[in-house]
PDB file of N, CA and C in Angstrom:
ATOM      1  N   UNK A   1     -56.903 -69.387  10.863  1.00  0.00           N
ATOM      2  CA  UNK A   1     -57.552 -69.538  12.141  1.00  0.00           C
ATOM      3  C   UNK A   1     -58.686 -68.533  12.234  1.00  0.00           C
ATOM      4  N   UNK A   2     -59.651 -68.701  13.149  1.00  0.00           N
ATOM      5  CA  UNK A   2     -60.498 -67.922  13.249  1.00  0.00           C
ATOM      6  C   UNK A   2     -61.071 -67.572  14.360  1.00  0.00           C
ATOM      7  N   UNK A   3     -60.855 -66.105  14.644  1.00  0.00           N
ATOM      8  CA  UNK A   3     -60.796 -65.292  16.400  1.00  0.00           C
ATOM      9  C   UNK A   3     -61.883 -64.807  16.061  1.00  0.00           C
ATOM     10  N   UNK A   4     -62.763 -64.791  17.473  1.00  0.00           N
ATOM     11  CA  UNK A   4     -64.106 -63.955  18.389  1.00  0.00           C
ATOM     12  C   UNK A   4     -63.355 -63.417  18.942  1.00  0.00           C
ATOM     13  N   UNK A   5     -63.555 -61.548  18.780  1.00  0.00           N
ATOM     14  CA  UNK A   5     -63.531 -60.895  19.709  1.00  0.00           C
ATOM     15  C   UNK A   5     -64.351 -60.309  20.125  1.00  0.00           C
ATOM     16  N   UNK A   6     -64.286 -59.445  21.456  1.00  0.00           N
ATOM     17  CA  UNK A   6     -65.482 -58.528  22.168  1.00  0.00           C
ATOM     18  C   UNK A   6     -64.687 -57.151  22.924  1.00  0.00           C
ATOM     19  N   UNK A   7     -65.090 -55.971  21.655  1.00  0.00           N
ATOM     20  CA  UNK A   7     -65.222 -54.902  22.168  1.00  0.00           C
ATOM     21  C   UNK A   7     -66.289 -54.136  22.612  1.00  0.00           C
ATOM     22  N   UNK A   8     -66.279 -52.773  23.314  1.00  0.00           N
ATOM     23  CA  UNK A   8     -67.679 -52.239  23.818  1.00  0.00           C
ATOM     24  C   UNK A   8     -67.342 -50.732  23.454  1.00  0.00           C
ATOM     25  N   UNK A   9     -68.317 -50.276  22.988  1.00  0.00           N
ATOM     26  CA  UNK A   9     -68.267 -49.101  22.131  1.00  0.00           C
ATOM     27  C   UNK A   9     -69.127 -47.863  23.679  1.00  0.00           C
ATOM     28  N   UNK A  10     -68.093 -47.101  23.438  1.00  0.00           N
ATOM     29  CA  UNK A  10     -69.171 -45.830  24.622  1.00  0.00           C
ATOM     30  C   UNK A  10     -70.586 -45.715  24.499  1.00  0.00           C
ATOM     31  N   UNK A  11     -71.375 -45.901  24.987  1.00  0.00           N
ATOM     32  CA  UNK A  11     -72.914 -45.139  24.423  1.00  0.00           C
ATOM     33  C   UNK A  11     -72.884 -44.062  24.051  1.00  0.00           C
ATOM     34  N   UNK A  12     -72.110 -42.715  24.428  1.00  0.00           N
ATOM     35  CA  UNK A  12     -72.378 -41.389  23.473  1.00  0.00           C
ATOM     36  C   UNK A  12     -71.556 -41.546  22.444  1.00  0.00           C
ATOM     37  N   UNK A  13     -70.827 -42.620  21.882  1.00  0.00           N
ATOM     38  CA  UNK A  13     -69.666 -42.646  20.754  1.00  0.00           C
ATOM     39  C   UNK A  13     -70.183 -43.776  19.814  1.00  0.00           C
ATOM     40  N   UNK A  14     -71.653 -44.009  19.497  1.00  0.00           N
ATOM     41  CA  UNK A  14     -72.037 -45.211  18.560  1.00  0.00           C
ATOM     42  C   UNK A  14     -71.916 -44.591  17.325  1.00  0.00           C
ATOM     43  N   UNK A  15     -72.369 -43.674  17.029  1.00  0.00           N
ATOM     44  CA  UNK A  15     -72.356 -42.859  15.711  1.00  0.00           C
ATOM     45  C   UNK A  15     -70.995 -42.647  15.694  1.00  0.00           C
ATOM     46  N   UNK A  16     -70.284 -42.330  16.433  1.00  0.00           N
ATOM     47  CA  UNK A  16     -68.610 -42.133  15.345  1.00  0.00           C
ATOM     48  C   UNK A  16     -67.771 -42.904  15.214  1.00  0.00           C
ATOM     49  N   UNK A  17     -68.215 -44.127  16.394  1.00  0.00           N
ATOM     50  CA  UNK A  17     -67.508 -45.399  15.726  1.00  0.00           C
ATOM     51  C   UNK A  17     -67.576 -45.675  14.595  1.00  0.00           C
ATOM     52  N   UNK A  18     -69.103 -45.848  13.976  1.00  0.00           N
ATOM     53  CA  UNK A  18     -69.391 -46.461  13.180  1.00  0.00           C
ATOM     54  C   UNK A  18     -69.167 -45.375  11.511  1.00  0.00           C
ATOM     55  N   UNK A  19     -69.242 -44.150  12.079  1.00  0.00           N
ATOM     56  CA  UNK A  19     -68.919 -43.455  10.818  1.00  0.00           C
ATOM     57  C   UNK A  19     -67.397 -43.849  10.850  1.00  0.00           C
ATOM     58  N   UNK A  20     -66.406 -43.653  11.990  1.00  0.00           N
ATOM     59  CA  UNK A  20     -64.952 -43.707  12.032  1.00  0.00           C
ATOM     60  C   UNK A  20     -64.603 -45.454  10.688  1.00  0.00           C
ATOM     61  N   UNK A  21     -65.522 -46.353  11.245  1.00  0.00           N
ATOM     62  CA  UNK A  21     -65.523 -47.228  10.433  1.00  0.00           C
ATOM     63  C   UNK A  21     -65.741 -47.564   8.826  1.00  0.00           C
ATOM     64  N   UNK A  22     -66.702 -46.437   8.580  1.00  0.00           N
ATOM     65  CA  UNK A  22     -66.892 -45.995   7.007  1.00  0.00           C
ATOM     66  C   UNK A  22     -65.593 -45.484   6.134  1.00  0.00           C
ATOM     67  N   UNK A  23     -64.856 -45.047   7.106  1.00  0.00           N
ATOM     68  CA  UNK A  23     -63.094 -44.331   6.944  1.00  0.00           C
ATOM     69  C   UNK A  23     -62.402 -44.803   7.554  1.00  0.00           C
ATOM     70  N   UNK A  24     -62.140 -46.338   7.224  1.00  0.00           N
ATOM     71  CA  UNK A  24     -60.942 -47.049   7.627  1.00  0.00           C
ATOM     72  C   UNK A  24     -60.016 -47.036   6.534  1.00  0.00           C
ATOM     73  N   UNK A  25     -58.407 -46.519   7.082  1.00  0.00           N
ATOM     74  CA  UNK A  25     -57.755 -45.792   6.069  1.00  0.00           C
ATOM     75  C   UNK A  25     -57.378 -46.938   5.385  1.00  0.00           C
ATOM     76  N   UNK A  26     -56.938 -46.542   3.714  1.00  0.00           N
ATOM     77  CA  UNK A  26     -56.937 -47.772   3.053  1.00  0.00           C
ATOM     78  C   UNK A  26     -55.269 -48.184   3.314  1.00  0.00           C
ATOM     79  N   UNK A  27     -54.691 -47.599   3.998  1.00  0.00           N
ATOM     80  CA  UNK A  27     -52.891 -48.173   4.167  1.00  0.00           C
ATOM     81  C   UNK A  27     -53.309 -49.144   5.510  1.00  0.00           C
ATOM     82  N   UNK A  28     -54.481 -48.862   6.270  1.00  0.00           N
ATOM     83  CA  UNK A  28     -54.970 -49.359   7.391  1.00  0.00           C
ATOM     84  C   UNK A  28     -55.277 -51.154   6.861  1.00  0.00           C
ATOM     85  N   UNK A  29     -55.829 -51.266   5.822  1.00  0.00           N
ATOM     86  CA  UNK A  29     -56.827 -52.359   5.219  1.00  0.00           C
ATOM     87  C   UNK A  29     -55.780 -53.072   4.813  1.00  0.00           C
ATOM     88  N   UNK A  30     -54.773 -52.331   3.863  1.00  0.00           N
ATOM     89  CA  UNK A  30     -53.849 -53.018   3.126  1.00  0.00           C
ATOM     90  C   UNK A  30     -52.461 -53.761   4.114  1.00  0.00           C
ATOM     91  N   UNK A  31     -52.496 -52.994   5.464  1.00  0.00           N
ATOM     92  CA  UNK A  31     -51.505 -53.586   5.981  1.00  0.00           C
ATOM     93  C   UNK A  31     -51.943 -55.301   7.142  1.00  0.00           C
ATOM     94  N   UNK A  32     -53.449 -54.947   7.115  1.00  0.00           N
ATOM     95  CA  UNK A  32     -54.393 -55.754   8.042  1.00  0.00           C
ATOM     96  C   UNK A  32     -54.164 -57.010   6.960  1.00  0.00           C
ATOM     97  N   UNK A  33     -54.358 -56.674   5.630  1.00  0.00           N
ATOM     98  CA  UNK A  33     -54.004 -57.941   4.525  1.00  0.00           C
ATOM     99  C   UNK A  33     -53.000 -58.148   4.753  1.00  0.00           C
ATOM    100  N   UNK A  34     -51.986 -57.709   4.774  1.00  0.00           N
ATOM    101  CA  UNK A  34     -50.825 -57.989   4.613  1.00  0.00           C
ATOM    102  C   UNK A  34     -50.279 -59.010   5.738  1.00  0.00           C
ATOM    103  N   UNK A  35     -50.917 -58.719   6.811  1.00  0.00           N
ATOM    104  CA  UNK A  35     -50.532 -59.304   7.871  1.00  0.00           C
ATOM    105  C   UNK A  35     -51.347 -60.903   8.133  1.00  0.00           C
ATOM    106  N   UNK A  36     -51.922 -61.285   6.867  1.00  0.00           N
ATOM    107  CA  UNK A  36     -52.639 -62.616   6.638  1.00  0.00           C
ATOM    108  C   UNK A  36     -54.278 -62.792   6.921  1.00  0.00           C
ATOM    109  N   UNK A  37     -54.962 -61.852   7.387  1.00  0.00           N
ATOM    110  CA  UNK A  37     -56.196 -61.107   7.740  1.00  0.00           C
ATOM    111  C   UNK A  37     -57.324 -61.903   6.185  1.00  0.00           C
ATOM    112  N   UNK A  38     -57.654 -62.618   6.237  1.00  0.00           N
ATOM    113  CA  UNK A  38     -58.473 -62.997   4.891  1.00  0.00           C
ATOM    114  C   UNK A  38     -59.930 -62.655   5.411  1.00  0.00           C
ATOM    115  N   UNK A  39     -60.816 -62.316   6.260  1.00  0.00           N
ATOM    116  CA  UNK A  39     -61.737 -61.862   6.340  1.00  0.00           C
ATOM    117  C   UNK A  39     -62.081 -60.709   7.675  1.00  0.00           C
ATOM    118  N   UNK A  40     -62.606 -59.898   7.860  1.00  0.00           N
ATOM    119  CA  UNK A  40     -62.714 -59.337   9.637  1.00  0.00           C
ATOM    120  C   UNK A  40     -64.147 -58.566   9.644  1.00  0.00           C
ATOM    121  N   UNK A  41     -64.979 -58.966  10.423  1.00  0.00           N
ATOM    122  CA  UNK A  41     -66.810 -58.337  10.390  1.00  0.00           C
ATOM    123  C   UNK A  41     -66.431 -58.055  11.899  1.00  0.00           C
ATOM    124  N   UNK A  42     -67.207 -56.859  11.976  1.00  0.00           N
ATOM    125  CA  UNK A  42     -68.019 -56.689  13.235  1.00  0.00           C
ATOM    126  C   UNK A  42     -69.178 -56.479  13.195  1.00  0.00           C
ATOM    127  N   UNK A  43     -69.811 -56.772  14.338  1.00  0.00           N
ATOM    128  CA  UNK A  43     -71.202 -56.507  14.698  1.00  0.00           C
ATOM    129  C   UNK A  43     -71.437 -55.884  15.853  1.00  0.00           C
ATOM    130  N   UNK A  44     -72.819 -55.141  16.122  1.00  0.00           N
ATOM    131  CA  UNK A  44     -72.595 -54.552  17.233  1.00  0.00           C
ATOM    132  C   UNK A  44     -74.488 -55.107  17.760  1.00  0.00           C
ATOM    133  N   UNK A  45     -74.135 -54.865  18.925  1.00  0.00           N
ATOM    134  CA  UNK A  45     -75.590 -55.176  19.798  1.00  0.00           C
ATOM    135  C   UNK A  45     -75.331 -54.425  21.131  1.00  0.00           C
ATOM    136  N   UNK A  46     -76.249 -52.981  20.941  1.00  0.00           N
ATOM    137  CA  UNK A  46     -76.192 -51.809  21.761  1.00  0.00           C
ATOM    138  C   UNK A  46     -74.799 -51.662  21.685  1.00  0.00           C
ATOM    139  N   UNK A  47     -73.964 -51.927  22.954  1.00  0.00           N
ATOM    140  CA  UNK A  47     -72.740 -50.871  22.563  1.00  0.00           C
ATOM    141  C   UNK A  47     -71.722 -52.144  22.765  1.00  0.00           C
ATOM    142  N   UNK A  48     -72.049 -53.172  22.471  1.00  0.00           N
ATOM    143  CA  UNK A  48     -71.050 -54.546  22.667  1.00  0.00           C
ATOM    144  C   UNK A  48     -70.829 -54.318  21.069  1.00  0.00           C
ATOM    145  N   UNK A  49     -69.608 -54.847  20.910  1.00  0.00           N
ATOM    146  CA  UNK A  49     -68.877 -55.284  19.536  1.00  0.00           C
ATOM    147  C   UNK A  49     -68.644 -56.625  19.394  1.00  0.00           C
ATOM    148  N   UNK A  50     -69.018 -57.368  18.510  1.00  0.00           N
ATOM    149  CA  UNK A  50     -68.794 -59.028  17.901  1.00  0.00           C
ATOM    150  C   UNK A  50     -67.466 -58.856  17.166  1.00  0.00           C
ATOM    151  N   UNK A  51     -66.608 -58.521  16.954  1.00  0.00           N
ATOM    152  CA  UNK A  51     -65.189 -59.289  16.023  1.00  0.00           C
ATOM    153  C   UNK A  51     -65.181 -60.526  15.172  1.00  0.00           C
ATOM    154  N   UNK A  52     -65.514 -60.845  14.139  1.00  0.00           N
ATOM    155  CA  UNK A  52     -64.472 -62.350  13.558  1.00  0.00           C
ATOM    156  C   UNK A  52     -63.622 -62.128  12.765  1.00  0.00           C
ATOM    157  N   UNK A  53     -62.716 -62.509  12.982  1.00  0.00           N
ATOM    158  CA  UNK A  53     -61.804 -62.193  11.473  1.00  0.00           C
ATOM    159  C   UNK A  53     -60.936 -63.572  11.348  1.00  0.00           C
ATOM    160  N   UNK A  54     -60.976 -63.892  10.157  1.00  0.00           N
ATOM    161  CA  UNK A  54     -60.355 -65.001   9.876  1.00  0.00           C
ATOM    162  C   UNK A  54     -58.906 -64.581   9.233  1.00  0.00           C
ATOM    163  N   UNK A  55     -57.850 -65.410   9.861  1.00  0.00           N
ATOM    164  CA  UNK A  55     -56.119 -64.738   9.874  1.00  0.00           C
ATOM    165  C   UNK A  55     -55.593 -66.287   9.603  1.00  0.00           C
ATOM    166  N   UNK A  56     -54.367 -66.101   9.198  1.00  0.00           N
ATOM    167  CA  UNK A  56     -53.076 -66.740   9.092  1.00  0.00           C
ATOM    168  C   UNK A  56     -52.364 -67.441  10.824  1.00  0.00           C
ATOM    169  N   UNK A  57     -52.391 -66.294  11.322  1.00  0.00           N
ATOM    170  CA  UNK A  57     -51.498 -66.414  12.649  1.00  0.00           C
ATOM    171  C   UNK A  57     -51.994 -65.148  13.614  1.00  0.00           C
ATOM    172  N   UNK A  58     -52.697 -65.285  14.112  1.00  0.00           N
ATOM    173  CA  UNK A  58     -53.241 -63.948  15.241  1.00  0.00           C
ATOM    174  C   UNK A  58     -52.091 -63.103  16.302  1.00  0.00           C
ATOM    175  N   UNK A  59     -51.426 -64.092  16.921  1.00  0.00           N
ATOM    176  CA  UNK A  59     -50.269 -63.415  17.421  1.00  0.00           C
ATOM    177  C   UNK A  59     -49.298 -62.504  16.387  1.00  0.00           C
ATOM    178  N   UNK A  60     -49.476 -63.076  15.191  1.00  0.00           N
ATOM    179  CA  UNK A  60     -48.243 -62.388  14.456  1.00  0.00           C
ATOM    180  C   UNK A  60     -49.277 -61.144  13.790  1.00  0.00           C
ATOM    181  N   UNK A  61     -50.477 -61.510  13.681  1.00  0.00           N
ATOM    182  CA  UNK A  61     -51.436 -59.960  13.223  1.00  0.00           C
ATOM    183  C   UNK A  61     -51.000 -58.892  13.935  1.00  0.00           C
ATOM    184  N   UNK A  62     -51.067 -58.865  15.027  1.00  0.00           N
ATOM    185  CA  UNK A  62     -50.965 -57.704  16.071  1.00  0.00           C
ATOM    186  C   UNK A  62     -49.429 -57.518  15.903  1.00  0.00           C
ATOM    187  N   UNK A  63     -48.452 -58.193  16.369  1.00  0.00           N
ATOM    188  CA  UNK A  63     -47.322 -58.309  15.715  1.00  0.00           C
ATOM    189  C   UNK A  63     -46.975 -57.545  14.857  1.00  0.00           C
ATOM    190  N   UNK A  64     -47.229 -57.749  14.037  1.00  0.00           N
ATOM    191  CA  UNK A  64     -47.085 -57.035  12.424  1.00  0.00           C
ATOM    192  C   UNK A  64     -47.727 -55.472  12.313  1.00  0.00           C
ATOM    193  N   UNK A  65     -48.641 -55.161  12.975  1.00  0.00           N
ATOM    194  CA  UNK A  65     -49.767 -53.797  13.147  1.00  0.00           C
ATOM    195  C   UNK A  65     -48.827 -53.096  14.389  1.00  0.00           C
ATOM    196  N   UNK A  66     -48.455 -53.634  15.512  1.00  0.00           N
ATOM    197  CA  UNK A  66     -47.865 -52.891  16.781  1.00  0.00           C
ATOM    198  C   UNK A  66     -47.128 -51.712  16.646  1.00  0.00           C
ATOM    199  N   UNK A  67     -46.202 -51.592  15.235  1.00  0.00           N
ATOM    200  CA  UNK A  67     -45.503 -50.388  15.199  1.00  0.00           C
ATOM    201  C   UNK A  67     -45.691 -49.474  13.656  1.00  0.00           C
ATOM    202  N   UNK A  68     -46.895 -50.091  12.733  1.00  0.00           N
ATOM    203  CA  UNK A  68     -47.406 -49.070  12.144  1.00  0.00           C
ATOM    204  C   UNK A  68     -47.533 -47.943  12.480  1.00  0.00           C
ATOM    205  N   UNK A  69     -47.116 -46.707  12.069  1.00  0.00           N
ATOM    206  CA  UNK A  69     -47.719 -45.902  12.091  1.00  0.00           C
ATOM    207  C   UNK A  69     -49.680 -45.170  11.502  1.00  0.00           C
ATOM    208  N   UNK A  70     -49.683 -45.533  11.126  1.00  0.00           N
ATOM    209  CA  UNK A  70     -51.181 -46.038  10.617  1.00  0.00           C
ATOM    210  C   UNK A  70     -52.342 -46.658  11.293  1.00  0.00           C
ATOM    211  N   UNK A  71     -51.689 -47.893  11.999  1.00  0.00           N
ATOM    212  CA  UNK A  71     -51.913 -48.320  13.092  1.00  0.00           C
ATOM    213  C   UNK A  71     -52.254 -47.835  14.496  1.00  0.00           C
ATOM    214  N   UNK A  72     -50.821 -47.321  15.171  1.00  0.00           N
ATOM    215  CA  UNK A  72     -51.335 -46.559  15.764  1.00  0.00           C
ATOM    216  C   UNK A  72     -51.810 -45.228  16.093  1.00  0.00           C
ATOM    217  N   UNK A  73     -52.274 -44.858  14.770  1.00  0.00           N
ATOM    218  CA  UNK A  73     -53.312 -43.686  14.753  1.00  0.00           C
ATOM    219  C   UNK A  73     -54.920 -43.953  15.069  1.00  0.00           C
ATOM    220  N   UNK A  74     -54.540 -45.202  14.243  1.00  0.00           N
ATOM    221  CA  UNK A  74     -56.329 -45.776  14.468  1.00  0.00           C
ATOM    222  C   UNK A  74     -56.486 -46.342  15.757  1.00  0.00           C
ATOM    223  N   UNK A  75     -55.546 -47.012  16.762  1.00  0.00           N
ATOM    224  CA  UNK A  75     -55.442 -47.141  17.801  1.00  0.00           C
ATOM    225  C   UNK A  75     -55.894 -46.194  18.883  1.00  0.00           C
ATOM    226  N   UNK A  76     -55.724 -45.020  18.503  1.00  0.00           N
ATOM    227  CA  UNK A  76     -55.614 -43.905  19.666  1.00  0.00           C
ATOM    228  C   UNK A  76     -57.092 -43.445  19.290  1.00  0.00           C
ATOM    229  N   UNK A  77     -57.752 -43.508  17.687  1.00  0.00           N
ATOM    230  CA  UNK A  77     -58.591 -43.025  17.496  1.00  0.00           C
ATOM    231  C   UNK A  77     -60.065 -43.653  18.334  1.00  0.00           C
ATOM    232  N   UNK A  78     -59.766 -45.554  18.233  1.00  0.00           N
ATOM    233  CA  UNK A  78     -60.580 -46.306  18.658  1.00  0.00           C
ATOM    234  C   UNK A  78     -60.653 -45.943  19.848  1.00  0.00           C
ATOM    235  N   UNK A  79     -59.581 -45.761  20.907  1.00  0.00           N
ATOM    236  CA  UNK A  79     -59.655 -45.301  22.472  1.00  0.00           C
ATOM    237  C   UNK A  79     -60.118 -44.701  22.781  1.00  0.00           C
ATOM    238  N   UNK A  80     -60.715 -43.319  21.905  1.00  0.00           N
ATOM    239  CA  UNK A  80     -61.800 -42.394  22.379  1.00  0.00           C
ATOM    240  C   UNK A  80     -63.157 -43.253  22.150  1.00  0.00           C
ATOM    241  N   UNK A  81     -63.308 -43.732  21.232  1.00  0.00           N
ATOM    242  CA  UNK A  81     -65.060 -44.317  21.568  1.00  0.00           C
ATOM    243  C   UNK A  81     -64.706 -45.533  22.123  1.00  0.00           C
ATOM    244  N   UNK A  82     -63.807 -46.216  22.478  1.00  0.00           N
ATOM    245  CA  UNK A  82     -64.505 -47.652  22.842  1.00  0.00           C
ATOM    246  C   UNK A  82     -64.209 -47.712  24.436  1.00  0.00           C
ATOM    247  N   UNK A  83     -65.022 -48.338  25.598  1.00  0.00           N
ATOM    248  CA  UNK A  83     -64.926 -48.389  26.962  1.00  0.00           C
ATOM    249  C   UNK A  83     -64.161 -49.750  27.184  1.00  0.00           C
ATOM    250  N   UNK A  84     -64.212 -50.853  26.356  1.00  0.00           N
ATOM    251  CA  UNK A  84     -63.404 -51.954  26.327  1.00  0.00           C
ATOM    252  C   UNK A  84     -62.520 -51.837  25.107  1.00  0.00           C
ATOM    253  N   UNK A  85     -61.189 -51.494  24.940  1.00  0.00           N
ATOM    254  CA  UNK A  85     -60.452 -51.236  23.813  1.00  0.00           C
ATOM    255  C   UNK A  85     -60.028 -52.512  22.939  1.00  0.00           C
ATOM    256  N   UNK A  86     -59.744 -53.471  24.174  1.00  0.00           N
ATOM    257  CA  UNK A  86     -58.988 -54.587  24.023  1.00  0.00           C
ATOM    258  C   UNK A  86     -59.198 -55.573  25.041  1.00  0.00           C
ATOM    259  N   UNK A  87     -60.498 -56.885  24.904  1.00  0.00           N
ATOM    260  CA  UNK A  87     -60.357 -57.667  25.605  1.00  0.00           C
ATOM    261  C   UNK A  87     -59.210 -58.874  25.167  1.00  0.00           C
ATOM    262  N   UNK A  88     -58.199 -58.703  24.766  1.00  0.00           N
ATOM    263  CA  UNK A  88     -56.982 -59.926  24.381  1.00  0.00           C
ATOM    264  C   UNK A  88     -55.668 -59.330  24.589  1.00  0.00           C
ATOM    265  N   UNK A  89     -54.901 -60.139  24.233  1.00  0.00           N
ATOM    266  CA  UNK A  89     -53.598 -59.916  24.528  1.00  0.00           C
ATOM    267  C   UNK A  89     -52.511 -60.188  23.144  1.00  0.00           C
ATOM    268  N   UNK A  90     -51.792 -59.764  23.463  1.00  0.00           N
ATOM    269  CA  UNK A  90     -50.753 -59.980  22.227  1.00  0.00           C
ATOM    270  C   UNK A  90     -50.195 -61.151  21.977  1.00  0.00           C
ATOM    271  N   UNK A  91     -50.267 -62.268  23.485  1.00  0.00           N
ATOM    272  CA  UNK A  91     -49.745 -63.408  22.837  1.00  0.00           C
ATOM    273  C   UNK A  91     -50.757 -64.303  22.325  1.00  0.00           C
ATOM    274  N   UNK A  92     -51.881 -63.398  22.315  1.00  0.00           N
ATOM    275  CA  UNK A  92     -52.966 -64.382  22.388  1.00  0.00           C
ATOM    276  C   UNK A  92     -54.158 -65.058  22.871  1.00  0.00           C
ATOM    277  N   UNK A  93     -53.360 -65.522  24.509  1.00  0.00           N
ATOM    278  CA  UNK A  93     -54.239 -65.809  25.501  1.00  0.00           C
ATOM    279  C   UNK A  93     -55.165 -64.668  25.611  1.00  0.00           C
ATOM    280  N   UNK A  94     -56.372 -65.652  25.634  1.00  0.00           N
ATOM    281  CA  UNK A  94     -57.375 -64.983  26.053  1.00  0.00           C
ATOM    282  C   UNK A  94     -58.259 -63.751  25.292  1.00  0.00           C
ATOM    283  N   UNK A  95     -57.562 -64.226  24.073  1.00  0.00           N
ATOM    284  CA  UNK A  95     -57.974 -63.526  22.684  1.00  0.00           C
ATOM    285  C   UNK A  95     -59.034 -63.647  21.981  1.00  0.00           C
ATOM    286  N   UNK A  96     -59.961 -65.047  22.249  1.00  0.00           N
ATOM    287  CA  UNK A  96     -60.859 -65.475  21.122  1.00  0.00           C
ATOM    288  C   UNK A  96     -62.102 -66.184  22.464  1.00  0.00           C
ATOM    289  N   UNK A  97     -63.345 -65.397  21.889  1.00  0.00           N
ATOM    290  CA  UNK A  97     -64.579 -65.782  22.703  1.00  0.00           C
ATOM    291  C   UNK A  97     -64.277 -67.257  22.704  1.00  0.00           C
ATOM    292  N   UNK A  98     -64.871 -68.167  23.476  1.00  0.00           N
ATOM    293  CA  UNK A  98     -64.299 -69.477  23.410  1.00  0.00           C
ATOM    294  C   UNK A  98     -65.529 -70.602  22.902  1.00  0.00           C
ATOM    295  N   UNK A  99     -65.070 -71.256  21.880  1.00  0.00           N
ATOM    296  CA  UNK A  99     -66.303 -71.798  21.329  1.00  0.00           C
ATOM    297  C   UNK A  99     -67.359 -72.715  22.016  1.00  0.00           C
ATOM    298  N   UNK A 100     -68.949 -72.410  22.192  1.00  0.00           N
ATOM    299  CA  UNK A 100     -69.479 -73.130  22.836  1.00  0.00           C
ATOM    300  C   UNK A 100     -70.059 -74.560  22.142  1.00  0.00           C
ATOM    301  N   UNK A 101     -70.659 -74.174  20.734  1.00  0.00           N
ATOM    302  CA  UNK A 101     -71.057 -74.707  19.784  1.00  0.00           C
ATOM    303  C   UNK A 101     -70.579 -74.378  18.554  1.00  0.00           C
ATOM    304  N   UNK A 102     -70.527 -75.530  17.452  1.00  0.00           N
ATOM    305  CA  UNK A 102     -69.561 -75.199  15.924  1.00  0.00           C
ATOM    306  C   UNK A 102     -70.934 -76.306  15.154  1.00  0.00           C
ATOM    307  N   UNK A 103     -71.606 -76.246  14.265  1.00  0.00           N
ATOM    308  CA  UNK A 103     -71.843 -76.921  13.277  1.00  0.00           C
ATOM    309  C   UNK A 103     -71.127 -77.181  12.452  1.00  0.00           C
TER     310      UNK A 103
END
């Protein structure tokens, strides 16, 4: 399947998001695979974040990440720069920008 998300990065926190992102830990990467994750980009435009990541099962991604420890390190880390942490939910709803147009 394949989820749009939209996070928003602080304006004084663009630079350490994005370095924080250069050092995404590799138990971080390997468990995001693990959890059926076959692709994930972001993009940013000013301090909005684009998400796609193409998964297996999205409810069960988060699922599977919720009690990493690893996880939630990078969790707590993202909460300092981002002003929108999490526009979705765990079951889902309301998880994926909603498609306007698909070629």
């Amino acid at each position: 399947m394949r989820v749009a998300l939209h996070t928003r990065v602080r304006a004084d926190r663009v630079a350490a998001y994005e370095a924080a992102h250069r050092e995404v830990p590799e138990e971080l990467t390997a468990a995001i695979r693990a959890a059926g994750v076959t692709s994930w980009t972001i993009w940013r435009s000013g301090t909005d974040l684009f998400h796609l990541l193409e998964c297996a099962d999205y409810a069960g991604l988060l699922a599977a990440l919720e009690r990493l420890p690893v996880n939630i390190t990078w969790q707590a880390r993202m909460a300092e720069l981002l002003d929108v942490v999490h526009d979705y939910t765990a079951d889902g709803a309301g998880a994926a920008l909603p498609v306007v147009w698909e070629l």
